[in-house]
PDB file of N, CA and C in Angstrom:
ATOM      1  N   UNK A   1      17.015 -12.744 -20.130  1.00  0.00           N
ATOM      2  CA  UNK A   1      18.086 -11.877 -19.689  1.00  0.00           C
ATOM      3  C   UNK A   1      17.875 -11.562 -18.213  1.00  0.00           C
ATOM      4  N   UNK A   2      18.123 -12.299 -17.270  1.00  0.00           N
ATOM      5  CA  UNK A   2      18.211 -12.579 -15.837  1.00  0.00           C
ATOM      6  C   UNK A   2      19.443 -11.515 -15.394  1.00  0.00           C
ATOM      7  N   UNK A   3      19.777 -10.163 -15.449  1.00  0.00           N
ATOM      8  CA  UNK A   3      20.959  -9.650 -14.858  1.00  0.00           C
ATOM      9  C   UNK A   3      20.549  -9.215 -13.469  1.00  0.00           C
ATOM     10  N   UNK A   4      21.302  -8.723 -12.929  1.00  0.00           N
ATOM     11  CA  UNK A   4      21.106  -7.852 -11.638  1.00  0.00           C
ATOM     12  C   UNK A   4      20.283  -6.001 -11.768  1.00  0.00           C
ATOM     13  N   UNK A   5      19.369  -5.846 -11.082  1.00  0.00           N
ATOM     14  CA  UNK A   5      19.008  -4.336 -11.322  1.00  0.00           C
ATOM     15  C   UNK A   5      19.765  -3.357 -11.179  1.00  0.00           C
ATOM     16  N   UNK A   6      19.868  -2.402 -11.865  1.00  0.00           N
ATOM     17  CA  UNK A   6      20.661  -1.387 -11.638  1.00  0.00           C
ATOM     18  C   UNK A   6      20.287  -0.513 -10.677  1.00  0.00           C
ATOM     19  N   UNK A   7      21.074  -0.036  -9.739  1.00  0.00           N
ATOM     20  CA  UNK A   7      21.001   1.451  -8.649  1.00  0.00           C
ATOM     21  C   UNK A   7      20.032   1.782  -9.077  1.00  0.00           C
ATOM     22  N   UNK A   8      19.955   2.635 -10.013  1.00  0.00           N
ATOM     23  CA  UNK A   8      18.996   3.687 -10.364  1.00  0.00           C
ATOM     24  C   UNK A   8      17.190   2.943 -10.056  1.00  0.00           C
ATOM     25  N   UNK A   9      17.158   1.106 -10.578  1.00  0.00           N
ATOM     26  CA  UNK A   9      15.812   0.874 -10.810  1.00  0.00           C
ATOM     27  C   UNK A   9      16.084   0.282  -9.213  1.00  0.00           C
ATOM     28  N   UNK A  10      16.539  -0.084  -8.324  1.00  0.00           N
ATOM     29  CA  UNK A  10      16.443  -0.481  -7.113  1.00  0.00           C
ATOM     30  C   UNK A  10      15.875   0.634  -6.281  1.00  0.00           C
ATOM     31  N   UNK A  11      16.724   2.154  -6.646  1.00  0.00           N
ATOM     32  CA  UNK A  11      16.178   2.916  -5.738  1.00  0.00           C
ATOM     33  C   UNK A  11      14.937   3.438  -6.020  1.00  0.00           C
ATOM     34  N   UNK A  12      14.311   3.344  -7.744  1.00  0.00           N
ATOM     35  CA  UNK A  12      12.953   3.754  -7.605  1.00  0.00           C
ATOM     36  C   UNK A  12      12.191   2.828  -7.233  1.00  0.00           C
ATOM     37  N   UNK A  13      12.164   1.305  -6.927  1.00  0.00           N
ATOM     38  CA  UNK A  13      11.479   0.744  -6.486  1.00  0.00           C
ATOM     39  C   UNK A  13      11.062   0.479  -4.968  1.00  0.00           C
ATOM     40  N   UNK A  14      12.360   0.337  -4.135  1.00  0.00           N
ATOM     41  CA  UNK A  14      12.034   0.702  -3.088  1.00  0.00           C
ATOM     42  C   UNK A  14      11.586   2.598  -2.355  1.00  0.00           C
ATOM     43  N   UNK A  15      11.597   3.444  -3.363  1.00  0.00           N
ATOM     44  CA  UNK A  15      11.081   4.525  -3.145  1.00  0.00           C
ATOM     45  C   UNK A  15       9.703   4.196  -3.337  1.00  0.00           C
ATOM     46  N   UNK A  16       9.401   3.637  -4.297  1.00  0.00           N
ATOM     47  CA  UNK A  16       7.646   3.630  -4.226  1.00  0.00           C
ATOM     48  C   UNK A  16       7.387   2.433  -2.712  1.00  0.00           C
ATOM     49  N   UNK A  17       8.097   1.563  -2.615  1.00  0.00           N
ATOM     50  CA  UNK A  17       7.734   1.454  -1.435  1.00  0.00           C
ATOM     51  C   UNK A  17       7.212   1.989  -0.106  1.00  0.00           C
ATOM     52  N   UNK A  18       8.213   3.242   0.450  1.00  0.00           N
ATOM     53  CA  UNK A  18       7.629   4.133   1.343  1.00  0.00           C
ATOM     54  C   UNK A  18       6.731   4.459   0.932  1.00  0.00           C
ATOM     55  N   UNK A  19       6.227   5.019  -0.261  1.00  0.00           N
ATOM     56  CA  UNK A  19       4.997   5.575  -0.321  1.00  0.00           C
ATOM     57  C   UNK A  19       3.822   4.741  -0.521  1.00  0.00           C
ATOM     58  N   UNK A  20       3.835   3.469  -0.904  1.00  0.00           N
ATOM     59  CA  UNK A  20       2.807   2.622  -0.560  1.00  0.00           C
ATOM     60  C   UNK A  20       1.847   2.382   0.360  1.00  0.00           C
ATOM     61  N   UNK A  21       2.794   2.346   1.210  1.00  0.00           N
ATOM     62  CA  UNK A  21       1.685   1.687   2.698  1.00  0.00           C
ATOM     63  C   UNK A  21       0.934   3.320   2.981  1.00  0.00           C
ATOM     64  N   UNK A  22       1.707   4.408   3.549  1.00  0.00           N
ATOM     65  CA  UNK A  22       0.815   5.197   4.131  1.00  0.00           C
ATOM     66  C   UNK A  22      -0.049   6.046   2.908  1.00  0.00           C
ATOM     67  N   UNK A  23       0.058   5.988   1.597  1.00  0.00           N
ATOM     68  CA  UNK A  23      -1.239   6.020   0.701  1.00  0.00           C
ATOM     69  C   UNK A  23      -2.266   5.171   0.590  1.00  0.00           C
ATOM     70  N   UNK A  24      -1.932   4.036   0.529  1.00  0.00           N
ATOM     71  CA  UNK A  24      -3.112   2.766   0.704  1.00  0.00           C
ATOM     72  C   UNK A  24      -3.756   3.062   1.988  1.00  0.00           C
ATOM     73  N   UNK A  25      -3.220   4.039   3.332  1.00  0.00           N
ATOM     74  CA  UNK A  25      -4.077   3.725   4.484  1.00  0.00           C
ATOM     75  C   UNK A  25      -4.780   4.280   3.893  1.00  0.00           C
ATOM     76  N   UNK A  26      -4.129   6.008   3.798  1.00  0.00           N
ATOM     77  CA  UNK A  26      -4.912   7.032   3.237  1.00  0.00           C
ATOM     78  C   UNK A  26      -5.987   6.844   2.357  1.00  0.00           C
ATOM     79  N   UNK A  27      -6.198   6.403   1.577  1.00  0.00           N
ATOM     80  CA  UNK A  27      -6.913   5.829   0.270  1.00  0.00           C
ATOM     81  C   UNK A  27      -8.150   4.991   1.261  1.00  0.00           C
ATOM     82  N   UNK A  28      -7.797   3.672   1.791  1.00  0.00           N
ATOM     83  CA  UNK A  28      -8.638   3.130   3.028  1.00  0.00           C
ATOM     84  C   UNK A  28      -9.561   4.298   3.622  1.00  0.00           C
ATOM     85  N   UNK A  29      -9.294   5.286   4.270  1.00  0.00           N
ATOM     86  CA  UNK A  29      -9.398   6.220   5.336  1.00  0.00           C
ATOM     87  C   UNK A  29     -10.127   7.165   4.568  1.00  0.00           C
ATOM     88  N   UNK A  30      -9.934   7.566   3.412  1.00  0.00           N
ATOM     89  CA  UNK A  30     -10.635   8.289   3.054  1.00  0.00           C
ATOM     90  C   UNK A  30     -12.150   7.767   2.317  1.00  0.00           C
ATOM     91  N   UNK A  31     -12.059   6.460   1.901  1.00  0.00           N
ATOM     92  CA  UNK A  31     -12.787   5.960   1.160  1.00  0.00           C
ATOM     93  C   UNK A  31     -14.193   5.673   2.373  1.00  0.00           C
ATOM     94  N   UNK A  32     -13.185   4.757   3.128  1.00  0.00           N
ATOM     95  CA  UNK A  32     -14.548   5.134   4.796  1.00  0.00           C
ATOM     96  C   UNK A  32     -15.380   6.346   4.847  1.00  0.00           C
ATOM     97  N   UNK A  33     -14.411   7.428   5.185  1.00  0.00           N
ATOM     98  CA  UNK A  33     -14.902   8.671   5.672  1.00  0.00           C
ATOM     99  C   UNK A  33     -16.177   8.950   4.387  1.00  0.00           C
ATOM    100  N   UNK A  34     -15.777   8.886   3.381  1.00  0.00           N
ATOM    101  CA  UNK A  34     -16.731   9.542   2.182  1.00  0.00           C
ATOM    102  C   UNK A  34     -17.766   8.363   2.200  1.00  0.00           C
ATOM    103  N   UNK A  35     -18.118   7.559   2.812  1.00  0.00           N
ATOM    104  CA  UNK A  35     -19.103   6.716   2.586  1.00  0.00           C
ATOM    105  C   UNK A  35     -19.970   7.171   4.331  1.00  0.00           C
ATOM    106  N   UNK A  36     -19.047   7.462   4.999  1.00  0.00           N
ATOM    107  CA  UNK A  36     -19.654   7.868   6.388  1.00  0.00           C
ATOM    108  C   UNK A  36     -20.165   8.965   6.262  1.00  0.00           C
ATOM    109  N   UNK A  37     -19.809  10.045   5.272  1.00  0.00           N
ATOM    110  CA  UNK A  37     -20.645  11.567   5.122  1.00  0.00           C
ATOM    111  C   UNK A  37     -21.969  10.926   4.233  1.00  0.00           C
ATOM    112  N   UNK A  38     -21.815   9.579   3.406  1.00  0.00           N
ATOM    113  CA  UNK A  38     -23.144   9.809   2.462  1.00  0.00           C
ATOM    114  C   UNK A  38     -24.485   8.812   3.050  1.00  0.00           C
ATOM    115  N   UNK A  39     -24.049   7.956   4.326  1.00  0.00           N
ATOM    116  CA  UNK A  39     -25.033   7.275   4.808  1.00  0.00           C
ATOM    117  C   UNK A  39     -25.157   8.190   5.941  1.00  0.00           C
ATOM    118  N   UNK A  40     -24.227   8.764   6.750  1.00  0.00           N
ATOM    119  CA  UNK A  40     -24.758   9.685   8.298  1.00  0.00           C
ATOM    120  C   UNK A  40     -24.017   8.751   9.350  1.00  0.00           C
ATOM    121  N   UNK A  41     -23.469   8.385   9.136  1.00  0.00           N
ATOM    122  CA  UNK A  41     -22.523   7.408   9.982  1.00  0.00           C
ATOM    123  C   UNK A  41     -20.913   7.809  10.248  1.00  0.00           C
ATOM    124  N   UNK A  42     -20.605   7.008  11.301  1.00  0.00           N
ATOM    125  CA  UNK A  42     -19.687   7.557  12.113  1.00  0.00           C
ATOM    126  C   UNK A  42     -18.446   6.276  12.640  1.00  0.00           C
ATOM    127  N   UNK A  43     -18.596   5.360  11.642  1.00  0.00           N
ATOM    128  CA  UNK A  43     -18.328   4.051  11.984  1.00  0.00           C
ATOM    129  C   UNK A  43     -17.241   3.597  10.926  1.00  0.00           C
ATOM    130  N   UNK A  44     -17.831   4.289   9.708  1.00  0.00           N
ATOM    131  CA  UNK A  44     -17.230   3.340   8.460  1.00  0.00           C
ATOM    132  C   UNK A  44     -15.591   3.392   8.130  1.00  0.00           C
ATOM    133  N   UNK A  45     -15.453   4.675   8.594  1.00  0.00           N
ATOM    134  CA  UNK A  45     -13.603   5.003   8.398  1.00  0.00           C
ATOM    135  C   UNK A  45     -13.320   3.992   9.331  1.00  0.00           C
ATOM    136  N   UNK A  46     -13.345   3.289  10.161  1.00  0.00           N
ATOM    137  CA  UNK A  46     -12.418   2.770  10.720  1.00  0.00           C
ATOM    138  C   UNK A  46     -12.324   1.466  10.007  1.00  0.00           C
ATOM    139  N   UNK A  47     -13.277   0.319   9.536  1.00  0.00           N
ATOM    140  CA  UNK A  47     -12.892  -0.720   8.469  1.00  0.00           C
ATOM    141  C   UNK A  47     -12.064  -0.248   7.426  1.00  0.00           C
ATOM    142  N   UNK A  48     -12.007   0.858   6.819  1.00  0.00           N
ATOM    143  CA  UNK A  48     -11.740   1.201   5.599  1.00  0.00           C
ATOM    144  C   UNK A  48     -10.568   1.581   5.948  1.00  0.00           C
ATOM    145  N   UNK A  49     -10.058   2.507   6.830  1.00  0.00           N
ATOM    146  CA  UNK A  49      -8.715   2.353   7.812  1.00  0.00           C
ATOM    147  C   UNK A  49      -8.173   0.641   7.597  1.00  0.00           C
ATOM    148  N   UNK A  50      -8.601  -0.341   8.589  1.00  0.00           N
ATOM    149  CA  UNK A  50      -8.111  -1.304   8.405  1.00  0.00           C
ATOM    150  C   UNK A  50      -7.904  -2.031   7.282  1.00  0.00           C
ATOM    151  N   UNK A  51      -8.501  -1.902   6.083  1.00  0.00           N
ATOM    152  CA  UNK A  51      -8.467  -2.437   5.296  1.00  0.00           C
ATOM    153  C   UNK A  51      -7.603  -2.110   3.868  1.00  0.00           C
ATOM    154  N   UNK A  52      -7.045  -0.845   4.243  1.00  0.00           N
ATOM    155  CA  UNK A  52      -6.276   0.224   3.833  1.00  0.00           C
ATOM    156  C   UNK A  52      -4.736  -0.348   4.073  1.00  0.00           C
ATOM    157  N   UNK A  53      -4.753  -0.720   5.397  1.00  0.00           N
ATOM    158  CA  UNK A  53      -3.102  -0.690   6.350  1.00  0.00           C
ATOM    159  C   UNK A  53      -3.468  -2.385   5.373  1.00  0.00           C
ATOM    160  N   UNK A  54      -3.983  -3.221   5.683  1.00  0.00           N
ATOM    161  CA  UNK A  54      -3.811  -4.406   5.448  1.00  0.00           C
ATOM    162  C   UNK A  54      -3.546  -4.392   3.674  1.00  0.00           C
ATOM    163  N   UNK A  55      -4.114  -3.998   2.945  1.00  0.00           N
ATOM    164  CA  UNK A  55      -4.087  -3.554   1.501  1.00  0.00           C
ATOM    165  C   UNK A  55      -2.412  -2.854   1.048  1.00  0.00           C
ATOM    166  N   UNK A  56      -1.901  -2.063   2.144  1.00  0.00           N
ATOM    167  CA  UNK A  56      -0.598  -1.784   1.687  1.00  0.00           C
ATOM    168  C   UNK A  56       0.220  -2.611   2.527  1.00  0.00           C
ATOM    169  N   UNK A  57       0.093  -3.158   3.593  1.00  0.00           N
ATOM    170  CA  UNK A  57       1.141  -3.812   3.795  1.00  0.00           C
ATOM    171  C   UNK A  57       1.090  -5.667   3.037  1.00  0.00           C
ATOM    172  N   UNK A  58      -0.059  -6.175   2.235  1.00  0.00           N
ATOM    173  CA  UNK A  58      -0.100  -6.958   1.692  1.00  0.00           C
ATOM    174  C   UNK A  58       0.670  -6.707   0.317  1.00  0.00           C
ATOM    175  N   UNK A  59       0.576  -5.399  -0.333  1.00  0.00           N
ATOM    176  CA  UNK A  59       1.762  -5.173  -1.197  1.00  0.00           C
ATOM    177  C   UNK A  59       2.721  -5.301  -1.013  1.00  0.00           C
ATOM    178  N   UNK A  60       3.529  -4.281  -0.014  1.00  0.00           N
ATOM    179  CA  UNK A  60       4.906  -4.652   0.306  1.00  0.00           C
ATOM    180  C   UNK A  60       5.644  -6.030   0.720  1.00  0.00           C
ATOM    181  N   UNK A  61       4.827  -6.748   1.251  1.00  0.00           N
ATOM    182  CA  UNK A  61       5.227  -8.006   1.169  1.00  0.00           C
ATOM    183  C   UNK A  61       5.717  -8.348   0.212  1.00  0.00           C
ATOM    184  N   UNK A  62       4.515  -8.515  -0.942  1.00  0.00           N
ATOM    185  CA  UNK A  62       4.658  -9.226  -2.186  1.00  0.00           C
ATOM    186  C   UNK A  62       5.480  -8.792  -2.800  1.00  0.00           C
ATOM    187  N   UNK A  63       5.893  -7.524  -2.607  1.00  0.00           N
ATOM    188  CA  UNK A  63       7.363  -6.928  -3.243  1.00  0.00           C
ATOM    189  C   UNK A  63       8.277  -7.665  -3.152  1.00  0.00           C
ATOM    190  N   UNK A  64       8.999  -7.893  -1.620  1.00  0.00           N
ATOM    191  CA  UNK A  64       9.427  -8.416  -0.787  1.00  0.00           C
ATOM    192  C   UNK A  64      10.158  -9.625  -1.012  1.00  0.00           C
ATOM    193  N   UNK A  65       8.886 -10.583  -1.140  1.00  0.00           N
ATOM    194  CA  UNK A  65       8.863 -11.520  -1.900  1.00  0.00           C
ATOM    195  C   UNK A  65       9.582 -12.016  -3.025  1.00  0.00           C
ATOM    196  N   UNK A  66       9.354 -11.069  -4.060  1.00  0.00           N
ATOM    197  CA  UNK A  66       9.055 -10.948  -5.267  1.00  0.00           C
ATOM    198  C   UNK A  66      10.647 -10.857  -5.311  1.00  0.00           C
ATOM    199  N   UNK A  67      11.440  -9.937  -4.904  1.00  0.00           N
ATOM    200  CA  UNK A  67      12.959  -9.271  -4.409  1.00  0.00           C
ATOM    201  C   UNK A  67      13.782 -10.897  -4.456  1.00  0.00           C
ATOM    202  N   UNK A  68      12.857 -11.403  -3.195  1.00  0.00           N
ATOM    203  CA  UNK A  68      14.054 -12.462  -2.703  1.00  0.00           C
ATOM    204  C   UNK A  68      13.897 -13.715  -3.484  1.00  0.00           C
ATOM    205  N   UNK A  69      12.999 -14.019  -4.483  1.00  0.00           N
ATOM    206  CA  UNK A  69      12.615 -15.022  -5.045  1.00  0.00           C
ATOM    207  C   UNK A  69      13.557 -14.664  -6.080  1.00  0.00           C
ATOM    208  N   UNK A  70      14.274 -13.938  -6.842  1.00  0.00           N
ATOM    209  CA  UNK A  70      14.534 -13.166  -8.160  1.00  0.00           C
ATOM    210  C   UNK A  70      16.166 -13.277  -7.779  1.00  0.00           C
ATOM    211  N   UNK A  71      16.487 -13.066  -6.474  1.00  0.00           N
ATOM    212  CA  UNK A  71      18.035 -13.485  -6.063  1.00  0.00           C
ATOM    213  C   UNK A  71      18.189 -14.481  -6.368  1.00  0.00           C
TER     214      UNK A  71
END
């Protein structure tokens, strides 16, 4: 049963979109920081930052993707 999505499931999906990326940084960013309070370091948030932004914007892609493959 291949139909078209309805309003209602389009807009909750691209709603979890916005909130994807800047939780995944967050999530990244925090996961750094709490590993930088338990070794004494001052370094680690920033991989975990990057790896955060790259982690949500590798989702949204695949959303993306996922969207235009399904048209």
């Amino acid at each position: 049963m291949a139909g078209k999505k309805s309003w209602g499931v389009l807009v909750g999906e691209y709603t979890s979109l916005a909130f994807m990326l800047p939780l995944a940084t967050f999530l990244g960013y925090a996961f750094g920081y709490l590993l930088d309070k338990a070794f004494g370091t001052h370094w680690i948030y920033i991989p975990g930052l990057l790896f955060g932004i790259a982690a949500g914007l590798l989702q949204v892609i695949r959303h993306f993707l996922r969207d235009t493959r399904d048209e």
